[in-house]
C-alpha atoms as a PDB file:
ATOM      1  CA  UNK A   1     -39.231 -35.267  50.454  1.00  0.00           C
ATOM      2  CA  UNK A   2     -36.609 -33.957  47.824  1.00  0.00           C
ATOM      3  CA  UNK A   3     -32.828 -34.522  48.681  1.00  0.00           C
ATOM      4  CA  UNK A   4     -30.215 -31.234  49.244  1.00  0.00           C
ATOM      5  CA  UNK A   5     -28.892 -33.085  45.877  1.00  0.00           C
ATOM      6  CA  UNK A   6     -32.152 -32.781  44.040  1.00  0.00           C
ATOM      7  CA  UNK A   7     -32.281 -29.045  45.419  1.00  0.00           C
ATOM      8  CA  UNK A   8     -28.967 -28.221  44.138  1.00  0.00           C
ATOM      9  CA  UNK A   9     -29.610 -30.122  40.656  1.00  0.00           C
ATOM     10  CA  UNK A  10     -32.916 -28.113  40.294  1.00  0.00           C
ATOM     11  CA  UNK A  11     -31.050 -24.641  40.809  1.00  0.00           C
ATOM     12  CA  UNK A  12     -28.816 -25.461  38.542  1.00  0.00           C
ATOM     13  CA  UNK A  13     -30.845 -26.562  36.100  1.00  0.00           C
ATOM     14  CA  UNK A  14     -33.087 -23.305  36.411  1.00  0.00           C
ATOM     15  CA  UNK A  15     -29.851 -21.070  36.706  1.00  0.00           C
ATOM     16  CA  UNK A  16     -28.476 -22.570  32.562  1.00  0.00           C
ATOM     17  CA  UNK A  17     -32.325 -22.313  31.601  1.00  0.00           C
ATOM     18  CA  UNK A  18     -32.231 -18.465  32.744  1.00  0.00           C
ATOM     19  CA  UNK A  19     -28.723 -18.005  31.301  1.00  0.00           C
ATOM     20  CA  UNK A  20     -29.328 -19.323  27.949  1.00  0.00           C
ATOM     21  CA  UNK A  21     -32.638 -17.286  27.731  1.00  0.00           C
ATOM     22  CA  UNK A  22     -30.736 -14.163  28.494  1.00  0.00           C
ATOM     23  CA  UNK A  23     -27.601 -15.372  26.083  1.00  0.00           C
ATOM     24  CA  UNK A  24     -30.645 -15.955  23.376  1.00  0.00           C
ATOM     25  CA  UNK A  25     -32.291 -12.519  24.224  1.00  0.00           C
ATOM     26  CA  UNK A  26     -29.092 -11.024  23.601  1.00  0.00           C
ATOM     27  CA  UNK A  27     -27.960 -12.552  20.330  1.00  0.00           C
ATOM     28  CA  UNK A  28     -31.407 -11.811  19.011  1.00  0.00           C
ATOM     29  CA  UNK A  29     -30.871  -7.831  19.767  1.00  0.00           C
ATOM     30  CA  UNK A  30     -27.347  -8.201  18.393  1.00  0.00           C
ATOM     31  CA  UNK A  31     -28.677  -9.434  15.306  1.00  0.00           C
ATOM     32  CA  UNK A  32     -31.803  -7.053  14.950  1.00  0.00           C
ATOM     33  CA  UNK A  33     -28.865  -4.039  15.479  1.00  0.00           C
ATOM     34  CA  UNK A  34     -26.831  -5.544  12.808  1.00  0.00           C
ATOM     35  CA  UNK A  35     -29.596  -6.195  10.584  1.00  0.00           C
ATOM     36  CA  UNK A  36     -30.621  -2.128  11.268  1.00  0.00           C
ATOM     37  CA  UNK A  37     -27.448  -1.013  10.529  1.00  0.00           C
ATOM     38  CA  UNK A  38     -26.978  -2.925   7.144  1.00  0.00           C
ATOM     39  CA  UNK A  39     -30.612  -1.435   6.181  1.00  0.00           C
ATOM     40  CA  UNK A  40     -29.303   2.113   7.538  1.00  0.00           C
ATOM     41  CA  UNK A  41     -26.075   1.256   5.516  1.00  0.00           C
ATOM     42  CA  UNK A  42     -27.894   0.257   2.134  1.00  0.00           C
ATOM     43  CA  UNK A  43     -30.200   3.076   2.238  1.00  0.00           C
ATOM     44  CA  UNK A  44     -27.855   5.901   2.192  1.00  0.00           C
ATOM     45  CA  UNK A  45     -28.106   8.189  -1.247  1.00  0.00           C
ATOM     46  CA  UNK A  46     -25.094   9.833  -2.387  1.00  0.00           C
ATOM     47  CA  UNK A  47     -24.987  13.252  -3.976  1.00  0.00           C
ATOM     48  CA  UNK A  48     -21.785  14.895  -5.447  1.00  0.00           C
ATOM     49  CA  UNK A  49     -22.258  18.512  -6.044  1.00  0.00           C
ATOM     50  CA  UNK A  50     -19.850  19.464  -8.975  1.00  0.00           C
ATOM     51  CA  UNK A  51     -18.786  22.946  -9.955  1.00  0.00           C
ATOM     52  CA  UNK A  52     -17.255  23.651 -13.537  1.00  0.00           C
ATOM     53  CA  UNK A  53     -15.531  26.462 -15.153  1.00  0.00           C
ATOM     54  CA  UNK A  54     -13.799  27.821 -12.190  1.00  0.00           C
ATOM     55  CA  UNK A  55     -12.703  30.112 -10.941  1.00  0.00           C
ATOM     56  CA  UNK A  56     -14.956  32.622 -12.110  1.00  0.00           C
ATOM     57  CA  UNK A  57     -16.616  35.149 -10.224  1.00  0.00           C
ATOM     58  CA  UNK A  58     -18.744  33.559  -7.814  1.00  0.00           C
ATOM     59  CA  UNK A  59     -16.002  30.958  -6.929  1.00  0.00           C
ATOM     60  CA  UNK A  60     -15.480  32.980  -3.348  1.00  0.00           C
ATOM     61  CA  UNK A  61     -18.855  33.257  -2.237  1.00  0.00           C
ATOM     62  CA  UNK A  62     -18.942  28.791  -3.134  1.00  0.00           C
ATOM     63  CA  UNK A  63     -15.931  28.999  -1.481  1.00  0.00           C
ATOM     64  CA  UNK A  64     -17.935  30.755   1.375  1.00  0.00           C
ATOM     65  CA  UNK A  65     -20.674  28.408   1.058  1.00  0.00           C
ATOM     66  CA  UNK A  66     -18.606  24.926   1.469  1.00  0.00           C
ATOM     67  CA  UNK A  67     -16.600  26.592   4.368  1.00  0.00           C
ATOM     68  CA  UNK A  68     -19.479  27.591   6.407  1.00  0.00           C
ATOM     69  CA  UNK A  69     -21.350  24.199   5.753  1.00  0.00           C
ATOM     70  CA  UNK A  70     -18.496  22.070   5.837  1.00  0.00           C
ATOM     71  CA  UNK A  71     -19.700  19.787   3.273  1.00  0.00           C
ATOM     72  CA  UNK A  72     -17.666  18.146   0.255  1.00  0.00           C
ATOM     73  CA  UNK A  73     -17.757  19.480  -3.326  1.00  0.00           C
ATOM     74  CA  UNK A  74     -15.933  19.100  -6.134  1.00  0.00           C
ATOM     75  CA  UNK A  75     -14.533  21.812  -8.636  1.00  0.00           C
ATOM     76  CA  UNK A  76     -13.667  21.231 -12.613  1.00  0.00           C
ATOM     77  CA  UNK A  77     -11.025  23.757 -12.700  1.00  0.00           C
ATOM     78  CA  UNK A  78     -10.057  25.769 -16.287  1.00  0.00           C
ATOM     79  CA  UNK A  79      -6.458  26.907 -15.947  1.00  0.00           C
ATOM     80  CA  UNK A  80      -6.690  29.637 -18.414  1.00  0.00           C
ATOM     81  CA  UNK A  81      -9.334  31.232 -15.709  1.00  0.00           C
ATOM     82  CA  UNK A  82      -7.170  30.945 -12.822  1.00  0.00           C
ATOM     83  CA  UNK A  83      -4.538  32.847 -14.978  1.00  0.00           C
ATOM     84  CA  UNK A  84      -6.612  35.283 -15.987  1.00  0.00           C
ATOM     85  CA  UNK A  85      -6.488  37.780 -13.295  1.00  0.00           C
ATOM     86  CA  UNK A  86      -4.947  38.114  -9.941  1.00  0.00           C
ATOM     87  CA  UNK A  87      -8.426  37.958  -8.872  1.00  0.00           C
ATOM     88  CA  UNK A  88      -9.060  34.563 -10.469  1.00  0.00           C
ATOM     89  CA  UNK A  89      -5.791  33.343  -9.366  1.00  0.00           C
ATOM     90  CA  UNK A  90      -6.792  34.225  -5.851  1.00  0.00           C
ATOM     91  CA  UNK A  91     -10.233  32.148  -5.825  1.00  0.00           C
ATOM     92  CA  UNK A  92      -8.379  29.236  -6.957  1.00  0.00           C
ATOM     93  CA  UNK A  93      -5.667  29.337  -4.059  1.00  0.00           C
ATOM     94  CA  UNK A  94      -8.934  29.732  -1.766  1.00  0.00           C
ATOM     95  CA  UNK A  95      -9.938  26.290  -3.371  1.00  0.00           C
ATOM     96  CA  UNK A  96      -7.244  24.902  -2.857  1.00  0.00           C
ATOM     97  CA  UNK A  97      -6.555  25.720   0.748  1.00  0.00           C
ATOM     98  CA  UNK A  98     -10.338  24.723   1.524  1.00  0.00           C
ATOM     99  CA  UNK A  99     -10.478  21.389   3.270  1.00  0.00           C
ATOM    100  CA  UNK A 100     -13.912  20.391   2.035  1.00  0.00           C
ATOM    101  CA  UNK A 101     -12.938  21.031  -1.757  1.00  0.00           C
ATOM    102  CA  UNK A 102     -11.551  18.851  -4.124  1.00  0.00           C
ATOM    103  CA  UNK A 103     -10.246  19.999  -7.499  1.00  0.00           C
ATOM    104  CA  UNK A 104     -10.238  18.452 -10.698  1.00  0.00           C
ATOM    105  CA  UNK A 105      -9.193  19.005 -14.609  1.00  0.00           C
ATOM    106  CA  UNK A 106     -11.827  20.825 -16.884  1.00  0.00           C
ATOM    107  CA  UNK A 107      -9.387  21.301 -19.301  1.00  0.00           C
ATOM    108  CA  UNK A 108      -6.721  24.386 -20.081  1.00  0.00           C
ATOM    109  CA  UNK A 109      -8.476  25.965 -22.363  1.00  0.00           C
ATOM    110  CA  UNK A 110     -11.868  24.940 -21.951  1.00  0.00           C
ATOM    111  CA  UNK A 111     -12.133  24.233 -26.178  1.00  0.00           C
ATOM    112  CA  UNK A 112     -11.806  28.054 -26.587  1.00  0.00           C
ATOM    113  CA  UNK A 113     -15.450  27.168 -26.504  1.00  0.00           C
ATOM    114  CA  UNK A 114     -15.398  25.574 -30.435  1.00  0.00           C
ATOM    115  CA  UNK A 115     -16.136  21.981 -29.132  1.00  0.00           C
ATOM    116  CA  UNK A 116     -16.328  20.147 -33.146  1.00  0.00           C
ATOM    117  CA  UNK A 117     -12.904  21.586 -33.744  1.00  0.00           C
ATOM    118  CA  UNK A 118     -11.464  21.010 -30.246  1.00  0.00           C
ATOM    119  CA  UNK A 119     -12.485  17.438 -30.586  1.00  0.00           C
ATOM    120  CA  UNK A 120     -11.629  16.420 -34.531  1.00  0.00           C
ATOM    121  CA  UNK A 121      -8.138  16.977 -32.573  1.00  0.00           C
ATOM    122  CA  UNK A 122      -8.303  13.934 -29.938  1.00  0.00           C
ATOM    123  CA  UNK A 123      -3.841  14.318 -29.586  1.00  0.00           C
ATOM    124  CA  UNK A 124      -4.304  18.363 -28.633  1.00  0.00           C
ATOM    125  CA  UNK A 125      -7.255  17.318 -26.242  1.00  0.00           C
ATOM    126  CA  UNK A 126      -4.965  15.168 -24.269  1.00  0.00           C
ATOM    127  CA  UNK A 127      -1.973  17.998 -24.127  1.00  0.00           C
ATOM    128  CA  UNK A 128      -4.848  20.725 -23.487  1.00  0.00           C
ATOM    129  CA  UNK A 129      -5.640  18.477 -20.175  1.00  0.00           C
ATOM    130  CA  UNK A 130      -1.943  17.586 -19.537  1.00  0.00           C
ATOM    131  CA  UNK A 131      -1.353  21.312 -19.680  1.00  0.00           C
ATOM    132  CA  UNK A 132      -3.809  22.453 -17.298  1.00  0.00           C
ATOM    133  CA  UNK A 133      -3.361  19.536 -14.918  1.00  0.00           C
ATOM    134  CA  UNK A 134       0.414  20.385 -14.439  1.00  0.00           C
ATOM    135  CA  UNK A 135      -0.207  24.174 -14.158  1.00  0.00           C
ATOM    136  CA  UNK A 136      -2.836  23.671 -11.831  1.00  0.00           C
ATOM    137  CA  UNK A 137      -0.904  20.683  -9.938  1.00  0.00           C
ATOM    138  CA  UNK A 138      -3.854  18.581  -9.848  1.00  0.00           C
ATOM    139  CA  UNK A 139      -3.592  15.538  -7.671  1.00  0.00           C
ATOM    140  CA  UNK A 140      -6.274  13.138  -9.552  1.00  0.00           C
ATOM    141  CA  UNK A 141      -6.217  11.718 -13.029  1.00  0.00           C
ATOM    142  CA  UNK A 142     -10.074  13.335 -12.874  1.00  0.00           C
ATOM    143  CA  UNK A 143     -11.352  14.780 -16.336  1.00  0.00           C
ATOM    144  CA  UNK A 144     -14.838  16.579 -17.112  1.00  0.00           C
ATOM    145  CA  UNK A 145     -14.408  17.355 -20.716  1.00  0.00           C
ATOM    146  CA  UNK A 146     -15.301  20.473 -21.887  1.00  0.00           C
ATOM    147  CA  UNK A 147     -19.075  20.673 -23.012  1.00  0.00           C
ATOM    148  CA  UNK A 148     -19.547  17.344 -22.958  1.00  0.00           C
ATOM    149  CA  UNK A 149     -21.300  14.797 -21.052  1.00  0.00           C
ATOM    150  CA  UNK A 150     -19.151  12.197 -21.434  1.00  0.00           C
ATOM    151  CA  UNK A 151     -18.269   8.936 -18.569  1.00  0.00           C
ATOM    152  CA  UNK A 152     -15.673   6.522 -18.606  1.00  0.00           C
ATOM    153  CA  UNK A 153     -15.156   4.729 -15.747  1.00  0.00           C
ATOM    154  CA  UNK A 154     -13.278   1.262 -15.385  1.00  0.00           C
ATOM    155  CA  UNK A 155     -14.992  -0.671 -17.762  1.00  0.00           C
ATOM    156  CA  UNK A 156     -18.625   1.598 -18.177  1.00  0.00           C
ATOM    157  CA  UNK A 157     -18.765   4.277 -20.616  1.00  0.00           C
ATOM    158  CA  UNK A 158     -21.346   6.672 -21.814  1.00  0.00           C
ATOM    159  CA  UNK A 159     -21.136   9.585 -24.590  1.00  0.00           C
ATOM    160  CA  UNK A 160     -23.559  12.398 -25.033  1.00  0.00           C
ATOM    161  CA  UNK A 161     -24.337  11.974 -28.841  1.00  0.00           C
ATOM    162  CA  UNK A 162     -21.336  14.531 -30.318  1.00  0.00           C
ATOM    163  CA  UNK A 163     -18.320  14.816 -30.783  1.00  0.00           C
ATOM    164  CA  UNK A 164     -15.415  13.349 -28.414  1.00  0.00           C
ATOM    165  CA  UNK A 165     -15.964  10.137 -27.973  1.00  0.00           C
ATOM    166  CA  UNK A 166     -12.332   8.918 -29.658  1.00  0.00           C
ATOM    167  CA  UNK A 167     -10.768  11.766 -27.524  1.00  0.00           C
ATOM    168  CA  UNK A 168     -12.603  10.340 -24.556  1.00  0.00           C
ATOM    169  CA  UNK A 169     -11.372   7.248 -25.094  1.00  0.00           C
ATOM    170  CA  UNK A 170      -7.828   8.196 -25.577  1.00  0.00           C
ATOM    171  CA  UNK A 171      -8.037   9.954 -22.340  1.00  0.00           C
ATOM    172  CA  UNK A 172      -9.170   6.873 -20.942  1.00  0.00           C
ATOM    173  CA  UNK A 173      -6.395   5.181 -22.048  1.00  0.00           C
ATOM    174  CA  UNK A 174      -3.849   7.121 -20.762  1.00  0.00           C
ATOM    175  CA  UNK A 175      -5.321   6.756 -16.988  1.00  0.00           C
ATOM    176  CA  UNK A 176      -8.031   9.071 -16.697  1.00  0.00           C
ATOM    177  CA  UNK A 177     -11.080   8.998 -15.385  1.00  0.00           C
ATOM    178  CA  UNK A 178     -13.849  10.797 -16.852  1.00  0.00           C
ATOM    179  CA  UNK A 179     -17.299  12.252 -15.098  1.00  0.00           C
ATOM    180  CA  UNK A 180     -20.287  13.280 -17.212  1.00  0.00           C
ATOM    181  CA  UNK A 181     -23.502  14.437 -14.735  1.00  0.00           C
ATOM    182  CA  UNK A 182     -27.131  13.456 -14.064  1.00  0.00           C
ATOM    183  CA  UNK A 183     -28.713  16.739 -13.428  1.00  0.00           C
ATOM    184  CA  UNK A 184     -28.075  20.301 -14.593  1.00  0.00           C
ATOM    185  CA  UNK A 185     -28.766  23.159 -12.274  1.00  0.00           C
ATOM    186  CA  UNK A 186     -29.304  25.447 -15.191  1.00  0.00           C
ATOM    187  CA  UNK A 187     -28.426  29.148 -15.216  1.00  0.00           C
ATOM    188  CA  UNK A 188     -28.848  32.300 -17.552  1.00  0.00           C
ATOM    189  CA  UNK A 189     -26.085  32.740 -19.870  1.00  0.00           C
ATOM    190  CA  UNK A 190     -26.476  36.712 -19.304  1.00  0.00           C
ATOM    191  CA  UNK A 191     -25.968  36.992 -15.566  1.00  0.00           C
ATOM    192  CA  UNK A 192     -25.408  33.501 -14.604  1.00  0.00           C
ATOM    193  CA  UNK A 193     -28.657  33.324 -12.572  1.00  0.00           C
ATOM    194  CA  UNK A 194     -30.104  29.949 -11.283  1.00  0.00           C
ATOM    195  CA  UNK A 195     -33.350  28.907 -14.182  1.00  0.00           C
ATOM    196  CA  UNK A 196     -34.956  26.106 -11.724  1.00  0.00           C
ATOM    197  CA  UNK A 197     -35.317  27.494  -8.287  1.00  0.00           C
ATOM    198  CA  UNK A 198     -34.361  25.658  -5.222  1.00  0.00           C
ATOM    199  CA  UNK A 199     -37.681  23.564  -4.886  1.00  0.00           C
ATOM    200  CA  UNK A 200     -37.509  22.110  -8.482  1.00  0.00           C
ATOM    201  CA  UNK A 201     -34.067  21.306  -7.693  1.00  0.00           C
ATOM    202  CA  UNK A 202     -34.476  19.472  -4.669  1.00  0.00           C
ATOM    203  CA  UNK A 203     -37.656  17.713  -6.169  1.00  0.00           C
ATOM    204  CA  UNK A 204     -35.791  16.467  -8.879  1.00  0.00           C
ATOM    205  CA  UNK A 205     -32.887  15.840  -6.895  1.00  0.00           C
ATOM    206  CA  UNK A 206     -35.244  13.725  -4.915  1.00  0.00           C
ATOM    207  CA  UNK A 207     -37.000  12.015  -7.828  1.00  0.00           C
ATOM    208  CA  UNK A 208     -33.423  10.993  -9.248  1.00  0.00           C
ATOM    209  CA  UNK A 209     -32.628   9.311  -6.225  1.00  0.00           C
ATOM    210  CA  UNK A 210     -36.186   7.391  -5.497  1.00  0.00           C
ATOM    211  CA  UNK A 211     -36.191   5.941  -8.976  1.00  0.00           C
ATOM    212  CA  UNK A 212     -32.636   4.940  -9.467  1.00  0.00           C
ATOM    213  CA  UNK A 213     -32.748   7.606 -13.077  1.00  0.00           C
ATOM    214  CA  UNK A 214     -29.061   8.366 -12.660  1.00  0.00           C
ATOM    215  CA  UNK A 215     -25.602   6.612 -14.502  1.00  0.00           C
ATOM    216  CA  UNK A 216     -25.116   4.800 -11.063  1.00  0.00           C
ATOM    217  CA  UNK A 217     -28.566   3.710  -8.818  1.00  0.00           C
ATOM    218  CA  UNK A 218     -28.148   5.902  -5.529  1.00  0.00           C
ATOM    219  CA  UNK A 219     -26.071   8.530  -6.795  1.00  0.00           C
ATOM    220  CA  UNK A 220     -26.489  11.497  -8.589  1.00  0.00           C
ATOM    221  CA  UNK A 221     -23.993  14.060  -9.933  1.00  0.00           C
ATOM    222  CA  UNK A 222     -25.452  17.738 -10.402  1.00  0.00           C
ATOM    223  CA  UNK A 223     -23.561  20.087 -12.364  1.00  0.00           C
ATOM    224  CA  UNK A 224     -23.539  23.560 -11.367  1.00  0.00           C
ATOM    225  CA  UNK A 225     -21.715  26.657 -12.817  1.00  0.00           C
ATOM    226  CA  UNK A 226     -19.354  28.632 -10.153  1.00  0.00           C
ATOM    227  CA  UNK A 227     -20.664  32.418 -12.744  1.00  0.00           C
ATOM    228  CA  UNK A 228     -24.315  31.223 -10.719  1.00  0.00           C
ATOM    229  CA  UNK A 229     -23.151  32.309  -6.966  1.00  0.00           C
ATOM    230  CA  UNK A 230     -22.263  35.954  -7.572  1.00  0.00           C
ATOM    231  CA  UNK A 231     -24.439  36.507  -4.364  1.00  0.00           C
ATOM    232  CA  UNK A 232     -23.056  36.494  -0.645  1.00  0.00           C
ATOM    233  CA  UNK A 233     -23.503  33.350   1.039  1.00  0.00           C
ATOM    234  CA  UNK A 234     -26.146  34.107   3.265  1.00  0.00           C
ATOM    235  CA  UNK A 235     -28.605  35.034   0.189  1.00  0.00           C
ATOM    236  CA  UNK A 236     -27.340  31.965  -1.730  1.00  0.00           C
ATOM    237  CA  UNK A 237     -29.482  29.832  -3.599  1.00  0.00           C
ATOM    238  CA  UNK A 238     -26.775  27.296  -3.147  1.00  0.00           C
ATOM    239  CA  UNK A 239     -27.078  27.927   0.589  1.00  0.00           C
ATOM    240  CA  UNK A 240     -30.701  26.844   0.691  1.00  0.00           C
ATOM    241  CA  UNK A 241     -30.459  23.432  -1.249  1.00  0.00           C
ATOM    242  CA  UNK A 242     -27.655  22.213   1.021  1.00  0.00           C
ATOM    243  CA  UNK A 243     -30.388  23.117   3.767  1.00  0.00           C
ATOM    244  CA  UNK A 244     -33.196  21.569   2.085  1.00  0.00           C
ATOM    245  CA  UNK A 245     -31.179  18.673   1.314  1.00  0.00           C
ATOM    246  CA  UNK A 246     -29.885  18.146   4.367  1.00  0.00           C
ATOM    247  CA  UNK A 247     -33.077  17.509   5.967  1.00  0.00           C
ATOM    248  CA  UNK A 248     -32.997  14.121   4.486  1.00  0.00           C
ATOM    249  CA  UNK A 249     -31.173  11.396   7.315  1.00  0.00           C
ATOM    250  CA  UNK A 250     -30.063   8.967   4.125  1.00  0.00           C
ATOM    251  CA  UNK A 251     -28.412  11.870   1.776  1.00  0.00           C
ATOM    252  CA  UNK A 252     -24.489  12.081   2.035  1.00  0.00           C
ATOM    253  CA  UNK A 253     -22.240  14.677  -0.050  1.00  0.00           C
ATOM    254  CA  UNK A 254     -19.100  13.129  -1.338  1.00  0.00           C
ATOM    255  CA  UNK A 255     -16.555  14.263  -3.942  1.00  0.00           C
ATOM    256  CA  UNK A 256     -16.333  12.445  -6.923  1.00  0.00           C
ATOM    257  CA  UNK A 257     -13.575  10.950  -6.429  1.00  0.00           C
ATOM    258  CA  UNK A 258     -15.133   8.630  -4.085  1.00  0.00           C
ATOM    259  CA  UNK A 259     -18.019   7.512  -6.802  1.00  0.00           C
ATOM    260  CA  UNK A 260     -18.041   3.970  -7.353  1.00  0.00           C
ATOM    261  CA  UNK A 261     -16.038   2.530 -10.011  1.00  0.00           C
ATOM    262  CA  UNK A 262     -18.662  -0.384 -10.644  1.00  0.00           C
END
């Protein structure tokens, strides 16, 4: 007949067997919700939607856009634009006073649009930038040169075949960093109209992204034109591939500053 000792070992034997099941079951979950969240973590695609040649018209309907969407974008500003008109000047204070935009240097004069002579002058492309970054009083040492698709970044460059390569390195020599794109969102030079509608976009925005065809694997930069807007928000093409793209859980808008260095 068993003791009250050999009662009381038994229970407590059983009680550490049922506790270090449960301490086991628990660990294990812990680990399977880490493990999910470092999958969830790895998987996420970045997209940086980047606007060049503002302000133009158009700027205050993007401006409209970003606001109502309250997603991040970044703008390549052109200073002689924004002193243009009091019009112009206005759409860049609305950039500026929008939370969700971040602006950045597209140059003063944006080459006067003669890119072989703007470049054969690497010394004037530096001032032209200087210039529009202190007019503009942009925070960043962020450059998107002029008609070019140019990157330098830490130690990973990339030039576009033309001219401005020893400009774009001087730049990068005297602290800037410089941000070419992946994909074009193309647009009529007449009336500044979108050429691939919102479906090829987000198809090849898509295709970018699944095969890893972009200057960094997982993140693409689009370049966009702020002339292609000039409709209210609600009609926006722009509108619908923020919508489309949202759809997808992994895809997160960032500014460019926030692209990875390496």
């Amino acid at each position: 007949m068993p003791t009250k000792t050999n009662k009381k070992n038994g229970i407590f034997i059983l009680l550490t067997t049922l506790l270090f099941i449960t301490a086991s079951s628990c660990q294990s979950q812990q680990t399977k919700n880490i493990n999910a969240g470092t999958t969830a973590l790895t998987a996420l695609k970045y997209i940086y939607l980047t606007f060049d040649d503002g302000p133009l018209n158009g700027s205050e309907n993007i401006d409209s856009v970003i606001l109502a969407e309250r997603l991040k974008i970044s703008v390549f500003l052109v200073g002689e634009h924004a002193e243009k008109s009091k019009i112009l000047g206005n759409y860049y204070k609305m950039y500026e006073q929008n939370p969700f935009v971040e602006s950045y240097n597209h140059s003063f004069t944006h080459a006067n649009n003669k890119y072989a002579l703007f470049y054969s002058n690497p010394p004037n492309v530096l001032a032209d930038i200087l210039k529009n970054e202190q007019l503009l009083n942009l925070r960043y040492k962020i450059v998107r040169l002029p008609g070019r698709n140019m990157w330098r970044i830490g130690d990973r460059k990339r030039d576009d075949g033309v001219s401005g390569s020893v400009a774009a390195d001087l730049l990068a020599k005297n602290g800037y960093k410089l941000y070419g794109w992946d994909l074009e969102w193309r647009h009529n030079g007449k009336d500044g109209t979108p050429i691939q509608s919102v479906d090829e976009m987000t198809k090849e925005i898509d295709s970018r992204l699944e095969t890893g065809n972009s200057f960094t694997k997982d993140h693409v930069v689009i370049l966009i034109h702020d002339e292609m807007f000039q409709k209210k928000w609600e009609e926006s093409e722009l509108k619908q591939l923020i919508e489309r793209l949202r759809l997808h859980p992994n895809y997160v808008f960032e500014q460019i500053r926030f692209y990875p260095n390496k």
